[in-house]
PDB file of N, CA and C in Angstrom:
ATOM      1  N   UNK A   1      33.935  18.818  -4.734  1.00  0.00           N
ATOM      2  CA  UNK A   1      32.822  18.274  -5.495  1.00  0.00           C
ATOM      3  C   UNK A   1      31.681  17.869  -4.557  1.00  0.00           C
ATOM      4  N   UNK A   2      31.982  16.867  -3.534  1.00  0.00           N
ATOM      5  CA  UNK A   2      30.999  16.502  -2.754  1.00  0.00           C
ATOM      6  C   UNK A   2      30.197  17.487  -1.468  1.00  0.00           C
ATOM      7  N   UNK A   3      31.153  18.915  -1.603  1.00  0.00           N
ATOM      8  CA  UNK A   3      30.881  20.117  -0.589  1.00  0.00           C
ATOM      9  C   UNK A   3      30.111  20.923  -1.430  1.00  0.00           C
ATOM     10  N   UNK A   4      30.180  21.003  -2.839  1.00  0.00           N
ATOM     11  CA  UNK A   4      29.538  21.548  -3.845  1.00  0.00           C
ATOM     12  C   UNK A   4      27.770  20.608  -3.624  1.00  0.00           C
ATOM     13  N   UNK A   5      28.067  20.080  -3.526  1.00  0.00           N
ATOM     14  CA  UNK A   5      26.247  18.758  -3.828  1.00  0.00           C
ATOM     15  C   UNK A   5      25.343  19.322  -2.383  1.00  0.00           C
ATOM     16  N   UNK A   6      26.720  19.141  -1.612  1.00  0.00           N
ATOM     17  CA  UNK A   6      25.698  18.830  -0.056  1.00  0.00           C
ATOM     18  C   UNK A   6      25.364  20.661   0.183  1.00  0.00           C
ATOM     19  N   UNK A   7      26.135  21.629  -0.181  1.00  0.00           N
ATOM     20  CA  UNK A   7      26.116  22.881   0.250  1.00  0.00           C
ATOM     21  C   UNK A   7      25.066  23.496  -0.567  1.00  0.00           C
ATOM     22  N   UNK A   8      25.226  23.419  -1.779  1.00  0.00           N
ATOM     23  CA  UNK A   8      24.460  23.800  -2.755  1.00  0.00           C
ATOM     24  C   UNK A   8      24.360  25.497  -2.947  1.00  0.00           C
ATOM     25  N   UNK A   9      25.216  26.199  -2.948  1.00  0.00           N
ATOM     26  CA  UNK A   9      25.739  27.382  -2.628  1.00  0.00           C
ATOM     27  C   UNK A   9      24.607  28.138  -1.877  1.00  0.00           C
ATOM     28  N   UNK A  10      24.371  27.280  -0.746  1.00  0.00           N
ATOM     29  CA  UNK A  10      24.056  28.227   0.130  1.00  0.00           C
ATOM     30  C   UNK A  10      22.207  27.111   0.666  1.00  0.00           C
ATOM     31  N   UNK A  11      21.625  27.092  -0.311  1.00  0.00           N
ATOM     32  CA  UNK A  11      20.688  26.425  -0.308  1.00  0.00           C
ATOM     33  C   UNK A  11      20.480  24.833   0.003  1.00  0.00           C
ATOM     34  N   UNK A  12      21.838  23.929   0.332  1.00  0.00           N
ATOM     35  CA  UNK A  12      21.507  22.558   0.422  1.00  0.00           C
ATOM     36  C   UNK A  12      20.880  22.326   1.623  1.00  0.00           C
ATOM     37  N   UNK A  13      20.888  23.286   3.090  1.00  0.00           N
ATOM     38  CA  UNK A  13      19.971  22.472   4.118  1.00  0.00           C
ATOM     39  C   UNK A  13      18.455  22.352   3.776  1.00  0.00           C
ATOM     40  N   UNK A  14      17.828  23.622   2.980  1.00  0.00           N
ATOM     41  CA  UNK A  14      16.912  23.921   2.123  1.00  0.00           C
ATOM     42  C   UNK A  14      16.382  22.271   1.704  1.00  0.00           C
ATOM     43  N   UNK A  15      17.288  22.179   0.507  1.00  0.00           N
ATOM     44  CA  UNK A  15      16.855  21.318  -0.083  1.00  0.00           C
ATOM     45  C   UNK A  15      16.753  19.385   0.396  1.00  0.00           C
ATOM     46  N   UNK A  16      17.941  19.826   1.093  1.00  0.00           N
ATOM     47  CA  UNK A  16      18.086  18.176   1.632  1.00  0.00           C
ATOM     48  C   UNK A  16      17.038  17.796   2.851  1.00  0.00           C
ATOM     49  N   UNK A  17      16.863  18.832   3.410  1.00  0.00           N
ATOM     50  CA  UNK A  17      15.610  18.688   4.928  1.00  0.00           C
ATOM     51  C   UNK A  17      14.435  18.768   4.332  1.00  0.00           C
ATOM     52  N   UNK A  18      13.936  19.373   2.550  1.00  0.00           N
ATOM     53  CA  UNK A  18      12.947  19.057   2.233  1.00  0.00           C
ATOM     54  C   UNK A  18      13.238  17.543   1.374  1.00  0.00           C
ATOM     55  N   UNK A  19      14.305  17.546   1.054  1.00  0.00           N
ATOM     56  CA  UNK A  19      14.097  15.730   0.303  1.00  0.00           C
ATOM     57  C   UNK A  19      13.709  14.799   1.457  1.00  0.00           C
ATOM     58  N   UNK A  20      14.507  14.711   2.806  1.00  0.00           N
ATOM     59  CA  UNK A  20      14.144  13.788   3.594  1.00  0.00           C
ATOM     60  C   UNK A  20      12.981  13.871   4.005  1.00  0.00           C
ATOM     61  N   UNK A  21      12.539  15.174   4.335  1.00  0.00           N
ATOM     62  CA  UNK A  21      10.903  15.315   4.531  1.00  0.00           C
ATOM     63  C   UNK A  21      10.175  14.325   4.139  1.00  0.00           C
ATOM     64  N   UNK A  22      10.111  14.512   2.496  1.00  0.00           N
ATOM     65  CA  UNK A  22       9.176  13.935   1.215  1.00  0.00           C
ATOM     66  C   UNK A  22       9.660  12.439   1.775  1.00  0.00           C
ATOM     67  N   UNK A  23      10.761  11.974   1.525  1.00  0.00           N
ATOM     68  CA  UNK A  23      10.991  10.518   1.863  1.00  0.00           C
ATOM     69  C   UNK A  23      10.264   9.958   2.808  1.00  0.00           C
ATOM     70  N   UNK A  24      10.349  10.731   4.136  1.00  0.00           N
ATOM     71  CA  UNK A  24       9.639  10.498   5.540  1.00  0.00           C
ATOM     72  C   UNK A  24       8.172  10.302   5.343  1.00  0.00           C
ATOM     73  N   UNK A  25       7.690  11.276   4.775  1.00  0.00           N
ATOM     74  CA  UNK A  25       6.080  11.279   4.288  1.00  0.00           C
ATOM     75  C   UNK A  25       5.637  10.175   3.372  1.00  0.00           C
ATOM     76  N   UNK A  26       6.755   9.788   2.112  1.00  0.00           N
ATOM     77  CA  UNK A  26       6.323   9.130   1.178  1.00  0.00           C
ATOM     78  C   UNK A  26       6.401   7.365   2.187  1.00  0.00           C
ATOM     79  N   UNK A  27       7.248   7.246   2.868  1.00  0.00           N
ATOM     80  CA  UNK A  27       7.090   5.870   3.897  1.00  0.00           C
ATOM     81  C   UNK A  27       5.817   5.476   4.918  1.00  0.00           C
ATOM     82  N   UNK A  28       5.870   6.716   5.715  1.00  0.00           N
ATOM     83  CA  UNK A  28       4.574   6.910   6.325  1.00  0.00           C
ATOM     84  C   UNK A  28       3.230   6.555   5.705  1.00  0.00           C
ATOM     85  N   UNK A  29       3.318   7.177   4.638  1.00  0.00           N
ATOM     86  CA  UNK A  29       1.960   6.941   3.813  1.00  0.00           C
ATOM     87  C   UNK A  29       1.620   5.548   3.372  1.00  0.00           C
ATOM     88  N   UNK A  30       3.186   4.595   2.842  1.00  0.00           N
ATOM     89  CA  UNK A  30       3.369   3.921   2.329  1.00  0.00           C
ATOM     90  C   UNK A  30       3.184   2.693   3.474  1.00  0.00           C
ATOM     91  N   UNK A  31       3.375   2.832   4.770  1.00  0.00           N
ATOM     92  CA  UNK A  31       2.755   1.941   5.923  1.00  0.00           C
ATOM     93  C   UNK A  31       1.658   2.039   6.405  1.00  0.00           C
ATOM     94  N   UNK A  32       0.910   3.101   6.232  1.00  0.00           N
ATOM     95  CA  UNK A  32      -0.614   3.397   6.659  1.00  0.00           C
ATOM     96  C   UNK A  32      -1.396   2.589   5.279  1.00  0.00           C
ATOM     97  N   UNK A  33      -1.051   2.728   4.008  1.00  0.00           N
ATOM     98  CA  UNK A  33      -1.943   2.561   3.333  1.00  0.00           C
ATOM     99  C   UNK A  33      -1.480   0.542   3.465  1.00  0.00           C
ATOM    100  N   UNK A  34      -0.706   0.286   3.768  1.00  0.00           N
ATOM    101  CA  UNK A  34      -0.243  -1.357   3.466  1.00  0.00           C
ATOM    102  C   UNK A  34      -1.216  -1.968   4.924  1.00  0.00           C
ATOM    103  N   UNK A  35      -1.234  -1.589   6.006  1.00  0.00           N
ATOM    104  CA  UNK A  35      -2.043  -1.625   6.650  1.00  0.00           C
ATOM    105  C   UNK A  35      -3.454  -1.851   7.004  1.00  0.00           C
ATOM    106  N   UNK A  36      -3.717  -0.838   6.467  1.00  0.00           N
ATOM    107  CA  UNK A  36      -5.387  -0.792   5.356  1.00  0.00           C
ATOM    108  C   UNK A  36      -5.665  -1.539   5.324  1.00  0.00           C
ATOM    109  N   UNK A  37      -4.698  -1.804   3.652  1.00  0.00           N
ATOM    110  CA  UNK A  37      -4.742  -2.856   2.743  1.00  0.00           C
ATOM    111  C   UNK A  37      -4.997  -4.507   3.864  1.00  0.00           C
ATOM    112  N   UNK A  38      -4.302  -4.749   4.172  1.00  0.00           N
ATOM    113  CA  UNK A  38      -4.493  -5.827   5.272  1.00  0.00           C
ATOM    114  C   UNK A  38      -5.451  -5.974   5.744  1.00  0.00           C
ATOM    115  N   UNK A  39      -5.562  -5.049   6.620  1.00  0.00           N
ATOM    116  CA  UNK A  39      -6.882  -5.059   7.567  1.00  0.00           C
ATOM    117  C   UNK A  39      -7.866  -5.226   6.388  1.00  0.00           C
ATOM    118  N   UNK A  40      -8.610  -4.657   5.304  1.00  0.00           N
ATOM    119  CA  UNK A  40      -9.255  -4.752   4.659  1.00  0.00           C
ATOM    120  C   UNK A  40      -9.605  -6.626   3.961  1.00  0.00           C
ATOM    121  N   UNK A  41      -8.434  -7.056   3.550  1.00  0.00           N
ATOM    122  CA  UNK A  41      -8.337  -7.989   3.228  1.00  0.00           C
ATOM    123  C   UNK A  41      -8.930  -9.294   4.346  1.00  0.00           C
ATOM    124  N   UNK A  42      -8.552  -9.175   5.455  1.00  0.00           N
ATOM    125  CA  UNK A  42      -9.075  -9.601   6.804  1.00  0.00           C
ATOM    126  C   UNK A  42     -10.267  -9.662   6.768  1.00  0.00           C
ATOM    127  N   UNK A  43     -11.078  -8.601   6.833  1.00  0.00           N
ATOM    128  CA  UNK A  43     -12.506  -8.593   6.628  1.00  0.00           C
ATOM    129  C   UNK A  43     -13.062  -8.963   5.660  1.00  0.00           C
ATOM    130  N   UNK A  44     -12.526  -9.009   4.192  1.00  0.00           N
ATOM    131  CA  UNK A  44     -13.107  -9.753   3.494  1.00  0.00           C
ATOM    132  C   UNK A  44     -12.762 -11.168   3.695  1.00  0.00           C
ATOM    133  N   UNK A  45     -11.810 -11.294   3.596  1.00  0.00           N
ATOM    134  CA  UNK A  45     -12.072 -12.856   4.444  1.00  0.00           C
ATOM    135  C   UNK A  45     -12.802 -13.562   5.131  1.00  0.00           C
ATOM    136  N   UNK A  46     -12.951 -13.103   5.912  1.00  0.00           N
ATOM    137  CA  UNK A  46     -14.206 -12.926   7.192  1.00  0.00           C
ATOM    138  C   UNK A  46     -15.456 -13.525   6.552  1.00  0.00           C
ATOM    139  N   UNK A  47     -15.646 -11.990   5.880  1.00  0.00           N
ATOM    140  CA  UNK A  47     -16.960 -12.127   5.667  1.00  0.00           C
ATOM    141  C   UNK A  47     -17.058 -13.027   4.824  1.00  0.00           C
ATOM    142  N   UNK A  48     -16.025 -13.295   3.611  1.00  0.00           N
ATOM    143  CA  UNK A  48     -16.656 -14.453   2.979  1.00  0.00           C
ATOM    144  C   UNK A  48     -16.560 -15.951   3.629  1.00  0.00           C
ATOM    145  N   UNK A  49     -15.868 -16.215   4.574  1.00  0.00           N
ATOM    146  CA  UNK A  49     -15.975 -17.466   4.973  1.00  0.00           C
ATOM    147  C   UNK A  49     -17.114 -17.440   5.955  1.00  0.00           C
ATOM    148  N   UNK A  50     -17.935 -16.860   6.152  1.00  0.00           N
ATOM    149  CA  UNK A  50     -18.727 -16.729   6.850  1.00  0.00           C
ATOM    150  C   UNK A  50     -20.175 -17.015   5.817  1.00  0.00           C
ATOM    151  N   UNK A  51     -20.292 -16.918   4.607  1.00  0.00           N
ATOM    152  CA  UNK A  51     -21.003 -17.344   4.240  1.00  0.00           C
ATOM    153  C   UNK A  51     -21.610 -18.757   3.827  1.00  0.00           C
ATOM    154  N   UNK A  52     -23.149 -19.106   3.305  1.00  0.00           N
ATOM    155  CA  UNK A  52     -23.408 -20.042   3.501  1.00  0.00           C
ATOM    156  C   UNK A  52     -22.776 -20.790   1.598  1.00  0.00           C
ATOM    157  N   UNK A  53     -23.250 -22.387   2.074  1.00  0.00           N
ATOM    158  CA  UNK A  53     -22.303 -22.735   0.026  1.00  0.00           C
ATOM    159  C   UNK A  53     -22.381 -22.236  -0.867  1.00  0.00           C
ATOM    160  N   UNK A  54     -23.809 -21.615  -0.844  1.00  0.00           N
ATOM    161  CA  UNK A  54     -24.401 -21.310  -2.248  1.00  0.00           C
ATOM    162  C   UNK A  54     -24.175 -20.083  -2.557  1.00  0.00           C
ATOM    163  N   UNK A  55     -23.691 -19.397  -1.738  1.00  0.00           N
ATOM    164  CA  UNK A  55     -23.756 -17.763  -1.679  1.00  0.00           C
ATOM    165  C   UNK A  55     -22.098 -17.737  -2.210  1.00  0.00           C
ATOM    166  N   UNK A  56     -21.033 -18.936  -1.394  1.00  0.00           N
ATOM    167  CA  UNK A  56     -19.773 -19.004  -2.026  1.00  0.00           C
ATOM    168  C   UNK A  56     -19.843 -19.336  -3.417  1.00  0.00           C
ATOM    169  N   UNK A  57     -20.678 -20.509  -3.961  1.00  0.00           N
ATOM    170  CA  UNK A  57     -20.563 -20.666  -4.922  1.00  0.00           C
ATOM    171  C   UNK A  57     -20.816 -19.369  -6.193  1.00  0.00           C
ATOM    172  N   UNK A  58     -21.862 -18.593  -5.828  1.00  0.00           N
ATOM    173  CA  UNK A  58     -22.197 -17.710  -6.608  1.00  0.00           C
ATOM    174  C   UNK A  58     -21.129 -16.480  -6.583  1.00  0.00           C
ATOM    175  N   UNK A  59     -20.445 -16.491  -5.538  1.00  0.00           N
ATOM    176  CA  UNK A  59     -19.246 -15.763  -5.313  1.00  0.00           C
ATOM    177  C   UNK A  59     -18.365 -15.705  -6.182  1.00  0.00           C
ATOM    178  N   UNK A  60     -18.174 -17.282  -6.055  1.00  0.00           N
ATOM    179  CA  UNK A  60     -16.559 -17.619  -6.564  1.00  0.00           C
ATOM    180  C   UNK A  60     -17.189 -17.576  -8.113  1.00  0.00           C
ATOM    181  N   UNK A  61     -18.160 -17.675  -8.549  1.00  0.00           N
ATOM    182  CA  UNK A  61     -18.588 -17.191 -10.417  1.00  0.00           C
ATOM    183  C   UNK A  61     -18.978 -15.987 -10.873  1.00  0.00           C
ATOM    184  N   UNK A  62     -18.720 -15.225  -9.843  1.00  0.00           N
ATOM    185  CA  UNK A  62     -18.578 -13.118  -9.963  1.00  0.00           C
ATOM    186  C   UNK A  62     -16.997 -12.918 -10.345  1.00  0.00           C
ATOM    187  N   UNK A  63     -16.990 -11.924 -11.187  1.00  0.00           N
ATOM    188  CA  UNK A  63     -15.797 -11.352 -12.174  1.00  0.00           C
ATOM    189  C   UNK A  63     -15.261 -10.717 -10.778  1.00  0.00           C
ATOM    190  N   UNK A  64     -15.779  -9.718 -10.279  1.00  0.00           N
ATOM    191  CA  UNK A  64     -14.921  -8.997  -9.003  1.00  0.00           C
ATOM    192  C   UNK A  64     -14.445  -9.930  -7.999  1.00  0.00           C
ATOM    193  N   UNK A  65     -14.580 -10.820  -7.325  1.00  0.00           N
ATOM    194  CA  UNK A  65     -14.551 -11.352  -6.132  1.00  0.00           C
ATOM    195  C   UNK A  65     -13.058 -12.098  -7.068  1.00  0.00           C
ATOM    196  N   UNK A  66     -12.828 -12.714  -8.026  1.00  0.00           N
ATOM    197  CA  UNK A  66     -11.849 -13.527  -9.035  1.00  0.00           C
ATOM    198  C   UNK A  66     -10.687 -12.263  -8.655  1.00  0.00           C
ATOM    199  N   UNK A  67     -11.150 -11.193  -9.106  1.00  0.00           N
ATOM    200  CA  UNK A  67     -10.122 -10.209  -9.391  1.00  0.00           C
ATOM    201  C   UNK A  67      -9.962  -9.935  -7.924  1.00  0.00           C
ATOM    202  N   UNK A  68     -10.096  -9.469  -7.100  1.00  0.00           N
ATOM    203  CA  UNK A  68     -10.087  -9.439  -5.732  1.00  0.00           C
ATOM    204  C   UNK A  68      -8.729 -10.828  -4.998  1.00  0.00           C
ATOM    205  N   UNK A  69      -9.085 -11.697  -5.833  1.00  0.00           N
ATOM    206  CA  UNK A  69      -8.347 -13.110  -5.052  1.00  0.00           C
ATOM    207  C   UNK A  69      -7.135 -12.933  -5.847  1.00  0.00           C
ATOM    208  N   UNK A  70      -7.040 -12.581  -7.071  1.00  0.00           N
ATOM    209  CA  UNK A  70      -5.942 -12.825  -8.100  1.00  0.00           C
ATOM    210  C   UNK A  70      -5.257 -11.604  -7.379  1.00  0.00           C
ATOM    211  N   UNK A  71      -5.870 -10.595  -7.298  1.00  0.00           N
ATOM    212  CA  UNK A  71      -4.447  -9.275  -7.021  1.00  0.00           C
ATOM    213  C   UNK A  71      -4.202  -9.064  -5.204  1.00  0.00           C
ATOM    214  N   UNK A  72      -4.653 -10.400  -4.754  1.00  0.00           N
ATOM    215  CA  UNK A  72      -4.258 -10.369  -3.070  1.00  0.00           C
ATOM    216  C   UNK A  72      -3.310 -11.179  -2.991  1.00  0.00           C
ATOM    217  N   UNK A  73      -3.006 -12.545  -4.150  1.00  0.00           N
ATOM    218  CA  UNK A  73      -2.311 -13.416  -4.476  1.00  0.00           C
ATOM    219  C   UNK A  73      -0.944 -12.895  -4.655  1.00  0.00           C
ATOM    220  N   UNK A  74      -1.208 -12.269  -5.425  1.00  0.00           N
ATOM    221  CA  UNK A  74       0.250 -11.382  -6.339  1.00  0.00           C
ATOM    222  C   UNK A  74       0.494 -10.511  -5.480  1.00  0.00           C
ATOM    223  N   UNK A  75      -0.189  -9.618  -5.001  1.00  0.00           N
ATOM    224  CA  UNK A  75       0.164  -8.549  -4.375  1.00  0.00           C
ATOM    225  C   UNK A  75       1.852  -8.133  -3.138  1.00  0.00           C
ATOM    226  N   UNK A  76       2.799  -7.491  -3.915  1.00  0.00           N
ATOM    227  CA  UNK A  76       3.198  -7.100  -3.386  1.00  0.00           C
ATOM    228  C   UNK A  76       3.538  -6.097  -2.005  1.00  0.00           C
ATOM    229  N   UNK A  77       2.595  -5.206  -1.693  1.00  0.00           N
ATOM    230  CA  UNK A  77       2.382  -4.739  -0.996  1.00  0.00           C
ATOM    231  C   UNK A  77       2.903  -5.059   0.554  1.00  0.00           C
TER     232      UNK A  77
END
């Protein structure tokens, strides 16, 4: 049964060296883009603490900048 899965009459190196492939790629991608994500977040940081009160204040009463804080909060990633 389990020589049947892994062999795949004839085709399992085929298939299993392309599943791990995809796995390999789908991780890779999955640490480059979390990365990013970070670094990105960093700079907005930055830049907003770098601003002066009034410019925060008008900040923090923009719909995007809210949504921005709420899904960095939660964010799994």
């Amino acid at each position: 049964m389990i020589r049947e899965i892994l062999f795949m009459n004839g085709y399992g190196p085929y298939v299993w060296s392309s599943f791990i492939f995809t796995l390999v790629s789908f991780g890779i991608l999955y640490s480059v883009v979390k990365s990013q994500l970070t670094k990105e977040q960093k700079k907005f940081e930055a830049k907003f603490k770098s601003l002066c009160s009034d410019k925060i204040e008008l900040a923090n009463k923009q719909k995007t900048y809210r949504e921005i804080l709420t899904n960095t909060s939660t964010s799994n990633i």
